[in-house]
C-alpha atoms as a PDB file:
ATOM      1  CA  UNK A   1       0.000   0.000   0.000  1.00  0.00           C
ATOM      2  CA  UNK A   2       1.846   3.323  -1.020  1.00  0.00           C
ATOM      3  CA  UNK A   3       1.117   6.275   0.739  1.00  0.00           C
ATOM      4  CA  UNK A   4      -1.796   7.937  -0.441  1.00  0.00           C
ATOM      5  CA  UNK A   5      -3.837   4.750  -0.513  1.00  0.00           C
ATOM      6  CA  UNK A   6      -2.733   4.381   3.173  1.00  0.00           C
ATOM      7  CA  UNK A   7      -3.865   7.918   3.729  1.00  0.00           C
ATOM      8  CA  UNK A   8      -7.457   7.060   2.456  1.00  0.00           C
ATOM      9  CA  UNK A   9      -7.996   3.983   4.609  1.00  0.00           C
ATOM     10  CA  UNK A  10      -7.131   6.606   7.982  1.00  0.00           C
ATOM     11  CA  UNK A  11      -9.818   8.809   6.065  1.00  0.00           C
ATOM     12  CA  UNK A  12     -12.360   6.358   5.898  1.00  0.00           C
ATOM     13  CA  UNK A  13     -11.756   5.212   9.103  1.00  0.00           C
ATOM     14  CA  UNK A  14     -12.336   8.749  10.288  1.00  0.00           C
ATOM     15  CA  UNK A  15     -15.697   9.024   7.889  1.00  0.00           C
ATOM     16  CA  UNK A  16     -16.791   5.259  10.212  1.00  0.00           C
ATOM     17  CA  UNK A  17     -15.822   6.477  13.566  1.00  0.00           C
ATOM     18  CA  UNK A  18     -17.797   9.897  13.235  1.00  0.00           C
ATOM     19  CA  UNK A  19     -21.160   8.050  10.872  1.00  0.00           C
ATOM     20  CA  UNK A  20     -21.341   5.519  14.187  1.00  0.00           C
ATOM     21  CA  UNK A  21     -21.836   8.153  16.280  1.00  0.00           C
ATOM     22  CA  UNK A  22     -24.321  10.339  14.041  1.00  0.00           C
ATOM     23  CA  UNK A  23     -26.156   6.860  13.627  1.00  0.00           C
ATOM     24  CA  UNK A  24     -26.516   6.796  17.160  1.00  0.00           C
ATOM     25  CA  UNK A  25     -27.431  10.283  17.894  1.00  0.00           C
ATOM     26  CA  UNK A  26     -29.186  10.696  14.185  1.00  0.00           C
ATOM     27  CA  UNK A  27     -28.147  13.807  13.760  1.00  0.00           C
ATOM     28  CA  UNK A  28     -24.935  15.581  13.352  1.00  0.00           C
ATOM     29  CA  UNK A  29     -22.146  17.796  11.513  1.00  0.00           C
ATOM     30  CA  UNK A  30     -22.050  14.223   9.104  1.00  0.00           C
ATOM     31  CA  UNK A  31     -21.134  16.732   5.652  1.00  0.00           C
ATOM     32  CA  UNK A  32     -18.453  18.152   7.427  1.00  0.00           C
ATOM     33  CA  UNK A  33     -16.520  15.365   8.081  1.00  0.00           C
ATOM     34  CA  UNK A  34     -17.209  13.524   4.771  1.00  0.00           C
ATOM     35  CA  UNK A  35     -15.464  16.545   3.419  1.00  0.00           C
ATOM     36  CA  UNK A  36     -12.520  16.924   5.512  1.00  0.00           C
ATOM     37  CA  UNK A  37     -11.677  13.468   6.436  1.00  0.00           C
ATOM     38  CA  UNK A  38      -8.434  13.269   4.560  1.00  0.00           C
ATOM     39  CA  UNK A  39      -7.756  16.803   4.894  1.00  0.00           C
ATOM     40  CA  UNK A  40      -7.487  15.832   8.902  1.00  0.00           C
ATOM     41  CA  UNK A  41      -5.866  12.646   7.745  1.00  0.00           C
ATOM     42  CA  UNK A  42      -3.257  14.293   5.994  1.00  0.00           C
ATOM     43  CA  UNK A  43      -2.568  16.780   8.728  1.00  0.00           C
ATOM     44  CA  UNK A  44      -2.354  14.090  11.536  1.00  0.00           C
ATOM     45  CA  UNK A  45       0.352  11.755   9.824  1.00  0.00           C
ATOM     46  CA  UNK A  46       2.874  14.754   8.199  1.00  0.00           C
ATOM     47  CA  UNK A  47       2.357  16.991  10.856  1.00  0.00           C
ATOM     48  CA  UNK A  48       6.024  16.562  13.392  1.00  0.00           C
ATOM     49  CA  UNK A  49       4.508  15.993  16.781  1.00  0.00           C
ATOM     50  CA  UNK A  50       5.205  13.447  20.403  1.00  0.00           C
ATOM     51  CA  UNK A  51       3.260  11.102  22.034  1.00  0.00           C
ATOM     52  CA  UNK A  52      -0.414  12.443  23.252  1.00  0.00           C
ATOM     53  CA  UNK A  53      -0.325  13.519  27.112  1.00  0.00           C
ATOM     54  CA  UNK A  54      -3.969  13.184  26.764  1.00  0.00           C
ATOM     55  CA  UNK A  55      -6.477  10.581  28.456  1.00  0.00           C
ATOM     56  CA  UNK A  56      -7.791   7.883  26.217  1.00  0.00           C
ATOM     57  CA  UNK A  57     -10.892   8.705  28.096  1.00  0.00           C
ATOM     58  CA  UNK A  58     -11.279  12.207  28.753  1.00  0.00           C
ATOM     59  CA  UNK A  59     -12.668  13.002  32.196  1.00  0.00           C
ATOM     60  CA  UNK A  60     -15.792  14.440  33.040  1.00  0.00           C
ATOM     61  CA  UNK A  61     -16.048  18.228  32.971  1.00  0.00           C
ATOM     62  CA  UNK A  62     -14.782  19.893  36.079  1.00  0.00           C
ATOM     63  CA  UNK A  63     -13.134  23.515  36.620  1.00  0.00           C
ATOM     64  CA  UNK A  64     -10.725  21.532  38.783  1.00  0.00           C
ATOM     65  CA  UNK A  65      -9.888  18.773  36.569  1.00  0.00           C
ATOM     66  CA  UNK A  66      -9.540  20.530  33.334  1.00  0.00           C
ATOM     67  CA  UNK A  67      -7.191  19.928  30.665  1.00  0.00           C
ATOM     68  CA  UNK A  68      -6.119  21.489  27.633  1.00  0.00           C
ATOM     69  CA  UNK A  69      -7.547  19.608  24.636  1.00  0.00           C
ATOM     70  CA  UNK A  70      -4.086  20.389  22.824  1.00  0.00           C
ATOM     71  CA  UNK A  71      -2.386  18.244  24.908  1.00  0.00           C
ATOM     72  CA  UNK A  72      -3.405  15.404  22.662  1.00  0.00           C
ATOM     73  CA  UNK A  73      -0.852  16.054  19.995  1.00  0.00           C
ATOM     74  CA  UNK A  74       1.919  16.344  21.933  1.00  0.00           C
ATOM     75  CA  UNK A  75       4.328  18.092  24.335  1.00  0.00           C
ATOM     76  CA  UNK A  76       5.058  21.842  22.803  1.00  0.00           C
ATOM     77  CA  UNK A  77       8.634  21.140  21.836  1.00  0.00           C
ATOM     78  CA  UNK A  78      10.346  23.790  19.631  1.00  0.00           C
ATOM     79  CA  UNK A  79      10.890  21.418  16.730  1.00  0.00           C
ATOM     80  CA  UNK A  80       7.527  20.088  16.540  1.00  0.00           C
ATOM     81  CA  UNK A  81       4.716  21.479  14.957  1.00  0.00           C
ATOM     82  CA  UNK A  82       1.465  22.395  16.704  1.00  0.00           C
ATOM     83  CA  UNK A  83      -2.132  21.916  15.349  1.00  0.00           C
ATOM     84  CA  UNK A  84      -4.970  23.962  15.571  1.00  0.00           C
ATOM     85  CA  UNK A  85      -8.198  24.113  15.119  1.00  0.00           C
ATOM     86  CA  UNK A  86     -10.229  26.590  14.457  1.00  0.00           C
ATOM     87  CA  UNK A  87     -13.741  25.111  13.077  1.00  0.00           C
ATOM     88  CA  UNK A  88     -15.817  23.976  16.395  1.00  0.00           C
ATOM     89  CA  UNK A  89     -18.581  22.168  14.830  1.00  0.00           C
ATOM     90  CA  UNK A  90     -16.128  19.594  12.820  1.00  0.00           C
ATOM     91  CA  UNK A  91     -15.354  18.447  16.551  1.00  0.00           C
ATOM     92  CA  UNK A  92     -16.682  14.704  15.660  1.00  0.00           C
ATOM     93  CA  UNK A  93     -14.079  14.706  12.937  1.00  0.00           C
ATOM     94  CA  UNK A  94     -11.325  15.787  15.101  1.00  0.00           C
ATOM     95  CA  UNK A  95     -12.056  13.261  17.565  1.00  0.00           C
ATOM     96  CA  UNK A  96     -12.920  10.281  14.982  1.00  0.00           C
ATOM     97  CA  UNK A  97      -9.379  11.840  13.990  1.00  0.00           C
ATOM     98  CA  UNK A  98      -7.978  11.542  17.402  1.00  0.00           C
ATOM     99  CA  UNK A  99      -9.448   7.958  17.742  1.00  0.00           C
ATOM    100  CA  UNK A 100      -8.162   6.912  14.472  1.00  0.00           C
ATOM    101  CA  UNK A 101      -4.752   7.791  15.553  1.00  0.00           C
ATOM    102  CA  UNK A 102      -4.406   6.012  18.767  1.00  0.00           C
ATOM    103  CA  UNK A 103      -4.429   9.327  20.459  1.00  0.00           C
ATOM    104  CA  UNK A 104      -8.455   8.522  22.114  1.00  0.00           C
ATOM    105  CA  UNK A 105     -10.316   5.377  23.143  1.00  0.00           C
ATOM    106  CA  UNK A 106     -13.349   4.996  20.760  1.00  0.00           C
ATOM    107  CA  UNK A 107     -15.172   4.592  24.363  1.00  0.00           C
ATOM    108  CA  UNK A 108     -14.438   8.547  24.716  1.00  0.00           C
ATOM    109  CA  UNK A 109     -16.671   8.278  21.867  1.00  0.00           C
ATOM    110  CA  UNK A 110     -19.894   7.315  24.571  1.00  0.00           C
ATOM    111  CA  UNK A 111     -19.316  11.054  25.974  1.00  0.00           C
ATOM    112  CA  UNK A 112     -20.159  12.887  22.769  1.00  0.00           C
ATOM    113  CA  UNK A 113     -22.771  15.726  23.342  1.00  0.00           C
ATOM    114  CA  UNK A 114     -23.615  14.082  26.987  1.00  0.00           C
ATOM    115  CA  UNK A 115     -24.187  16.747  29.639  1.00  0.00           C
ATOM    116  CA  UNK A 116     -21.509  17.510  31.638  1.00  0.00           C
ATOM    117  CA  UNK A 117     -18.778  16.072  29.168  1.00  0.00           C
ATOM    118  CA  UNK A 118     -15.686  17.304  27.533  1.00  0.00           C
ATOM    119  CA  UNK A 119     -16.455  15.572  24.544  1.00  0.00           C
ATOM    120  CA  UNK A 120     -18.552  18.257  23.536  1.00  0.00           C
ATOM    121  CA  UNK A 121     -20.258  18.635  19.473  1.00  0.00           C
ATOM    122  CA  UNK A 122     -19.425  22.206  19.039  1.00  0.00           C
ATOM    123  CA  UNK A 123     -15.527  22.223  20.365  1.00  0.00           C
ATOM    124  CA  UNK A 124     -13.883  24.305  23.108  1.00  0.00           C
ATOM    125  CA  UNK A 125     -10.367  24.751  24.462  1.00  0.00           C
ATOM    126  CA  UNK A 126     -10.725  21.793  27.166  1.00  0.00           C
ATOM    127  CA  UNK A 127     -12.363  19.460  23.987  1.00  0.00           C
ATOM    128  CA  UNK A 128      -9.485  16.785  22.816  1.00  0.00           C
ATOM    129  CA  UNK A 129      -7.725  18.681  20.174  1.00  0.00           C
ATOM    130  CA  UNK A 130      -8.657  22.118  20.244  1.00  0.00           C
ATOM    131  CA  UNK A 131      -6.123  23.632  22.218  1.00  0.00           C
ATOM    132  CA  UNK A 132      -7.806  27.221  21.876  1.00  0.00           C
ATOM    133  CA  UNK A 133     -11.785  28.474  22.138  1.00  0.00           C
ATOM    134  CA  UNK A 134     -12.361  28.401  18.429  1.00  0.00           C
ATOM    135  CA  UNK A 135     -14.818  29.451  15.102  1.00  0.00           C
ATOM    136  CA  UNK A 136     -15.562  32.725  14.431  1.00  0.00           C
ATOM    137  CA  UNK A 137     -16.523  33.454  17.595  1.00  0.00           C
ATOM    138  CA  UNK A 138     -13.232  33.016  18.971  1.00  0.00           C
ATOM    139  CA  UNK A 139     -11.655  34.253  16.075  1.00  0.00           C
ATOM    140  CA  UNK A 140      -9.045  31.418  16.253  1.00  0.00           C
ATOM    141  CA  UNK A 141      -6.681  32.443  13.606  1.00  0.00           C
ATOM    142  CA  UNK A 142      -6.135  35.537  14.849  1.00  0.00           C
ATOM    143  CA  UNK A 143      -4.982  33.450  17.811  1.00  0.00           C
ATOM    144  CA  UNK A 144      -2.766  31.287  15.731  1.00  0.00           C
ATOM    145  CA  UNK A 145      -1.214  34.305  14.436  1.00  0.00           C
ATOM    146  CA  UNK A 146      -0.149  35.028  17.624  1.00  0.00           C
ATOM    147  CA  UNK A 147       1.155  31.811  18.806  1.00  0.00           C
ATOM    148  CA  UNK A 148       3.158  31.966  15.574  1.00  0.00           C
ATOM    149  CA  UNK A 149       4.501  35.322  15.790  1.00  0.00           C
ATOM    150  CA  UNK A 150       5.763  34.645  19.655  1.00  0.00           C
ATOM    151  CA  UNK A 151       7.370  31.357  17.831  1.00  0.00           C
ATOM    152  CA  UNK A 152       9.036  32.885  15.286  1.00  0.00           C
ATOM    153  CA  UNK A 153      10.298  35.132  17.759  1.00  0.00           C
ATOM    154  CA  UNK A 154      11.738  32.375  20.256  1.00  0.00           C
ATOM    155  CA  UNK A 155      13.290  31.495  16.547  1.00  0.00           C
ATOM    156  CA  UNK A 156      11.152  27.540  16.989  1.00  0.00           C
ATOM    157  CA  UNK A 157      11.448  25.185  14.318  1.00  0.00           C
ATOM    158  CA  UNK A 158       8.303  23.833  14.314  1.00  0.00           C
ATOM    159  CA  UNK A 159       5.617  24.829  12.034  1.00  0.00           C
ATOM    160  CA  UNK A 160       1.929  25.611  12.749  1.00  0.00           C
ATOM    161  CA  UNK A 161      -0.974  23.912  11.143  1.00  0.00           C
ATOM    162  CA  UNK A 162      -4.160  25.794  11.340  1.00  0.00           C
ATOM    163  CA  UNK A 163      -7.328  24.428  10.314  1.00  0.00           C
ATOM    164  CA  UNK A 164     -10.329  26.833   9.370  1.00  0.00           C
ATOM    165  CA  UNK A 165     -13.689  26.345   6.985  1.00  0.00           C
ATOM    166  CA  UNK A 166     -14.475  28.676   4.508  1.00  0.00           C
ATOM    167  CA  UNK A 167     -17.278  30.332   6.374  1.00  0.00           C
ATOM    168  CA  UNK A 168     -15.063  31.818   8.219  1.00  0.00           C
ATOM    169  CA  UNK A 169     -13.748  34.049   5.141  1.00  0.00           C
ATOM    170  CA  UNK A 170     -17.030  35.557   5.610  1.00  0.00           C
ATOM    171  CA  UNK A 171     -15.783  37.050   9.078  1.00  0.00           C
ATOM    172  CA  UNK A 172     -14.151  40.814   8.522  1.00  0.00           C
ATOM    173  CA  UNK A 173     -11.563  39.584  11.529  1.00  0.00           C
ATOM    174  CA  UNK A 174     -10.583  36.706   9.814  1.00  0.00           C
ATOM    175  CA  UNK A 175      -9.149  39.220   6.942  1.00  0.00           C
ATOM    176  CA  UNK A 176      -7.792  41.211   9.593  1.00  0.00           C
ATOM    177  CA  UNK A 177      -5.564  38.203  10.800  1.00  0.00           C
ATOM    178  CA  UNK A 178      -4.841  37.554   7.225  1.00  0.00           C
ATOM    179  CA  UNK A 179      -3.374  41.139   7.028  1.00  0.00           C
ATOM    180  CA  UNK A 180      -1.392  40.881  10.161  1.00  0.00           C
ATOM    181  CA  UNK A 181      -0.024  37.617   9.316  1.00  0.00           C
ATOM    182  CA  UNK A 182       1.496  38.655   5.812  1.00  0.00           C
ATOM    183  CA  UNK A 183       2.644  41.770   8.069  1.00  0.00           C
ATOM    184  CA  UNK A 184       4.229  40.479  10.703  1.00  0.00           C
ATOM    185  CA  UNK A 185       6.153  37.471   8.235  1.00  0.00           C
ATOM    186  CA  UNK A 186       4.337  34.528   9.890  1.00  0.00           C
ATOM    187  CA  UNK A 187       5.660  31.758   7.465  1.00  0.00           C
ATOM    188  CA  UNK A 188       5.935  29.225   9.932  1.00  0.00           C
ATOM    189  CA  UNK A 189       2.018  29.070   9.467  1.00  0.00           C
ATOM    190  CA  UNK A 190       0.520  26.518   7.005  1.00  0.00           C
ATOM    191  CA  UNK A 191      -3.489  27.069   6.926  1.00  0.00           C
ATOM    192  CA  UNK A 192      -5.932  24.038   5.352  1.00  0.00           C
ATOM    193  CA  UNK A 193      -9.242  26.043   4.395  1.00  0.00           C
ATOM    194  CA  UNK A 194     -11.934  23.766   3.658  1.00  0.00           C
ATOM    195  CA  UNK A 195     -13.630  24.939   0.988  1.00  0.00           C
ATOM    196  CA  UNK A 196     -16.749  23.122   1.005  1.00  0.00           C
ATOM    197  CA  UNK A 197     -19.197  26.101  -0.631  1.00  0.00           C
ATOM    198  CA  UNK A 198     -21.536  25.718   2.680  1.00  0.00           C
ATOM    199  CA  UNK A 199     -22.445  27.626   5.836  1.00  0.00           C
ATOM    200  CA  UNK A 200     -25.014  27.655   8.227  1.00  0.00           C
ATOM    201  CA  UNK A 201     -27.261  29.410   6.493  1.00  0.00           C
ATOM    202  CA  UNK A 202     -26.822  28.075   3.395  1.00  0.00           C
ATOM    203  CA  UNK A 203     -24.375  28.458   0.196  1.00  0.00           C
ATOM    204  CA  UNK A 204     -21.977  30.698   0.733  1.00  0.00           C
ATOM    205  CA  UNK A 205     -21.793  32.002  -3.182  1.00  0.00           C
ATOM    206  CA  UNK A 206     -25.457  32.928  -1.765  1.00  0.00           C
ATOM    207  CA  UNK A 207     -24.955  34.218   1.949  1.00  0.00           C
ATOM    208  CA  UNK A 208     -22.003  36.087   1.074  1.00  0.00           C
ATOM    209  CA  UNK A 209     -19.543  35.209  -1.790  1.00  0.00           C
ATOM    210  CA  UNK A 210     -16.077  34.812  -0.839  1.00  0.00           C
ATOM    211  CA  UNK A 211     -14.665  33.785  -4.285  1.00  0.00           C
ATOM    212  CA  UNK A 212     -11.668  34.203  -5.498  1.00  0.00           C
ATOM    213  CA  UNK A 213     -10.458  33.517  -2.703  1.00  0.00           C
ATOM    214  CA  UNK A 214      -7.344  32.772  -3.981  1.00  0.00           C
ATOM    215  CA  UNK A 215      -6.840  36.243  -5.716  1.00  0.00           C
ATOM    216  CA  UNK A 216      -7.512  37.806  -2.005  1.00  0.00           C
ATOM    217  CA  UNK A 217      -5.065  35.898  -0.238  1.00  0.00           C
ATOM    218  CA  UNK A 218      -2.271  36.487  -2.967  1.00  0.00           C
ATOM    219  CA  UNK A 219      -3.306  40.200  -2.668  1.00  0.00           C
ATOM    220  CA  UNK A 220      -2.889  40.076   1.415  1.00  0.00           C
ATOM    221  CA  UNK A 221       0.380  38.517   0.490  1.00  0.00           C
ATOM    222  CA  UNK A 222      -0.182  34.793   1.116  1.00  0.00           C
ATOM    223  CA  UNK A 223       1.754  32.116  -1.026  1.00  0.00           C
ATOM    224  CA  UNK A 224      -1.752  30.037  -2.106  1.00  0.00           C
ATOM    225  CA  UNK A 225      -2.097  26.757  -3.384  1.00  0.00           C
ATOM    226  CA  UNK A 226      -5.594  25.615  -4.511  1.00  0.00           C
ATOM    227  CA  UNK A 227      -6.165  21.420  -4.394  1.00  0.00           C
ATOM    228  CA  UNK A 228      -8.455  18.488  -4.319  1.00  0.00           C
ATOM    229  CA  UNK A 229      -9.263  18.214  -0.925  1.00  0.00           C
ATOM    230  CA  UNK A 230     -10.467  14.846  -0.929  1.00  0.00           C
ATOM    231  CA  UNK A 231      -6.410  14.157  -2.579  1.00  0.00           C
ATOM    232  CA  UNK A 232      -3.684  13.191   0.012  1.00  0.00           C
ATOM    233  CA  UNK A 233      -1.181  12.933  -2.364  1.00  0.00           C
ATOM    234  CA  UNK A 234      -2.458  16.786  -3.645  1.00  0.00           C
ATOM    235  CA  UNK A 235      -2.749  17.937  -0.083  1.00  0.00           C
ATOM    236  CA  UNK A 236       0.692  16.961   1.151  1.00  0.00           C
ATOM    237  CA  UNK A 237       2.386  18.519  -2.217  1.00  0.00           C
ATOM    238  CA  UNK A 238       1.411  21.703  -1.100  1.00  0.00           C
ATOM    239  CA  UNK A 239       2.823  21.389   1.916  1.00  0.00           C
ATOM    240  CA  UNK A 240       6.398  20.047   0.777  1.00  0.00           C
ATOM    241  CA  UNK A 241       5.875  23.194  -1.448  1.00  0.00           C
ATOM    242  CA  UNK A 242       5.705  25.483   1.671  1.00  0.00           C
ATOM    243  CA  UNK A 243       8.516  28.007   2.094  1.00  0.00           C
ATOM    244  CA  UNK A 244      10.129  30.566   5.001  1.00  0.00           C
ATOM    245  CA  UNK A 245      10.190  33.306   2.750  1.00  0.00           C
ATOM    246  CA  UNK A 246       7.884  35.968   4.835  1.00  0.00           C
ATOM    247  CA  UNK A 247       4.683  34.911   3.599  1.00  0.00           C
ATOM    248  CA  UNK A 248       2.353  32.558   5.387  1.00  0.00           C
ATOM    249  CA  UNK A 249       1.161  29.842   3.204  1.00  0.00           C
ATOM    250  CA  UNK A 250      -2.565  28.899   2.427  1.00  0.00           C
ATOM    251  CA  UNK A 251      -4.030  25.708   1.093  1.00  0.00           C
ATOM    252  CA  UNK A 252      -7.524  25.880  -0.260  1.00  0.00           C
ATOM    253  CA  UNK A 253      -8.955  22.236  -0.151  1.00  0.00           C
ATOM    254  CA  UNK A 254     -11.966  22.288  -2.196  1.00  0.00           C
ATOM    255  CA  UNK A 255     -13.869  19.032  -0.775  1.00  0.00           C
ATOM    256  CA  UNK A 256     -17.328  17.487  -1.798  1.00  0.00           C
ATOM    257  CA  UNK A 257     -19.499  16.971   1.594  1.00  0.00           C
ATOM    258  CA  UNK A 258     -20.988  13.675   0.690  1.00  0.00           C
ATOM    259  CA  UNK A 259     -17.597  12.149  -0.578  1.00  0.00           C
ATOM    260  CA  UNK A 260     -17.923   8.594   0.939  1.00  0.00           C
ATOM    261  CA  UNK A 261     -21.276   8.701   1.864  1.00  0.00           C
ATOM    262  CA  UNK A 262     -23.454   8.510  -1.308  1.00  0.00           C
ATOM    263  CA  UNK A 263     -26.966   8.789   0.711  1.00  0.00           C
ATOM    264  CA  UNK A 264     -25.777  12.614   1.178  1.00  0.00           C
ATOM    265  CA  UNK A 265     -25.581  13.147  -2.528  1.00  0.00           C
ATOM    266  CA  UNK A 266     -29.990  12.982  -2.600  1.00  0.00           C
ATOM    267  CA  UNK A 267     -29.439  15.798   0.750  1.00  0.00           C
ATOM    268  CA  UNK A 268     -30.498  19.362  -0.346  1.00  0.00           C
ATOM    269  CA  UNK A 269     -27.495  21.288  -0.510  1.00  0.00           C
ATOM    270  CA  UNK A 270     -28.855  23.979   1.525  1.00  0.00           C
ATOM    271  CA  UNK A 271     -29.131  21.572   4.989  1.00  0.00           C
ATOM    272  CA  UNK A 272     -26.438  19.373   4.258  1.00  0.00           C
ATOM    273  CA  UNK A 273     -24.448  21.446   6.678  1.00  0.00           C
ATOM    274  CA  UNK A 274     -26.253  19.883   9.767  1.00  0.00           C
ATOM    275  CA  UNK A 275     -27.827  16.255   8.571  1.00  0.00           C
ATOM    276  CA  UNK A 276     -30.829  14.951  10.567  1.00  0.00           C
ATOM    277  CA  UNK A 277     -31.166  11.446   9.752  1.00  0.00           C
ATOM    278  CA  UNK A 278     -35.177  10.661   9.294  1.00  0.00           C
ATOM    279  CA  UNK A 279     -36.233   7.091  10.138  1.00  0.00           C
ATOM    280  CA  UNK A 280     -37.371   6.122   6.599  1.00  0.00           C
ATOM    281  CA  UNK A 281     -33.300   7.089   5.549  1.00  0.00           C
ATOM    282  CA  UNK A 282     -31.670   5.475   8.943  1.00  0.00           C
ATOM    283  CA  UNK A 283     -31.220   1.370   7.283  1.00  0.00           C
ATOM    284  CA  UNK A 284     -29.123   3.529   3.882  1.00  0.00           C
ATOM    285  CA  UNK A 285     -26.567   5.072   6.817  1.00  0.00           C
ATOM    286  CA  UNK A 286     -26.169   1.602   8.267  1.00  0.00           C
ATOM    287  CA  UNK A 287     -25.665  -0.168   5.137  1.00  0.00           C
ATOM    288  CA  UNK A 288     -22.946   2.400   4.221  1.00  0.00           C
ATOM    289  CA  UNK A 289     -21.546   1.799   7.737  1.00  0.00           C
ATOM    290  CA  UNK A 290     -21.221  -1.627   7.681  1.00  0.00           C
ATOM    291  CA  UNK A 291     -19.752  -1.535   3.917  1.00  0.00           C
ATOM    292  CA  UNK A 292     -16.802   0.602   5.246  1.00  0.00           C
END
């Protein structure tokens, strides 16, 4: 098996781990992950990181007994890279992710959306691996930027991988970040957008059109590199392609929300970014699960 093909096994697995769970809820953020799977594959086995310090089974949330969910990639060692996250609703992807890896028990996997868990479906900082409050409402690459800039400074090795959807270009601060980024040199920061066309409320060429994005980022001075996002092989030549030459570098993964999961492709575009499973569909999702 050469590497790519390995690549898409760890994305399927990811796309099985998370469709379990939204069988079992019948609901969830099911597109997302379909979409991202070996975007987060990808990330996960290039990405230069240690051992998780993390629980295999998180603990129940308690302001005493609270963690860091970035502690599941690793000790912060100068040479190694960090990962984060900044989309809070592709949490069952991280952790599928996470599981997939070795880095969570699939029993953490009993916790998800449960009252009074870490294991939250909408991510925050104490949620395995998010290691800051993300989405827009956190505005998490600003934060990034930040954690970039004071690692430039203490001249680290390691790179950062960031990890944001493209409803987030939608958000005047996430332009603002953009700018300070180029500013400030940040090219020790590699950010995956997802570029999956959807948002809460709908399209985004319809809610607010963000194309070309590409042209944008060049003009903020980004080096840009637009791929299949549902290609390994595409995804991780972009990265090799990454330079330190003052400019931070952008990847925009254009990704199909139903890849894997061909019941999606009869889902309305407009909901497919939140899929309620009704009982007449449940037996297709099960079927697809079991074929996996």
């Amino acid at each position: 098996m050469d590497w790519n093909d390995k690549i898409l096994e760890f994305a399927t697995k990811i796309r099985k781990t998370a469709l379990k769970t939204v069988i079992d809820l019948k609901a969830g953020y099911l597109g997302q992950v379909c979409g991202s799977a070996e975007i987060l594959a990808t990330i996960i086995n290039v990405a230069n990181i240690g051992p998780s310090l993390g629980p295999m089974v998180p603990p129940l949330l308690d302001k005493e007994n609270d963690i860091n969910g970035g502690i599941y990639f690793g000790e912060k060692k100068p040479e190694y890279d960090r990962i984060i996250f900044s989309a809070s609703h592709y949490a069952i992807g991280i952790y599928s992710m996470l599981i997939v890896d070795g880095r969570l028990s699939p029993d953490a996997m009993k916790q998800f959306n449960n009252s009074g868990t870490i294991m939250e479906q909408v991510g925050d900082d104490h949620s395995p691996g998010y290691e800051i409050v993300s989405g827009s409402f956190g505005q998490a690459l600003g934060q990034a930027g930040g954690i970039s800039m004071a690692r430039k400074r203490a001249k680290d090795s390691g790179r950062n991988f960031v990890f944001i959807a493209d409803g987030e270009l939608e958000e005047g601060s996430t332009w603002e970040s953009i700018q300070a980024m180029a500013h400030f040199k940040l090219d020790n920061m590699i950010v995956f957008v997802d570029v999956n066309g959807m948002q809460a409320d709908g399209l985004t060429k319809d809610v607010m059109n963000i194309e070309p994005i590409a042209t944008k980022l060049t003009g903020f001075g980004c080096d840009v590199f637009t791929v299949n996002g549902n290609s390994p092989e595409a995804i991780k030549n972009a990265i090799d392609q990454h330079q330190y030459n003052g400019r931070p570098t952008f990847i925009l993964c254009y990704t199909d929300m139903t890849t894997g999961m061909p019941t999606l492709k009869s889902v309305s575009k407009d909901v497919l970014h939140f899929v309620s499973i009704k009982p007449e569909d449940l037996q297709d999702y099960i079927d697809i699960y079991e074929k996996m």
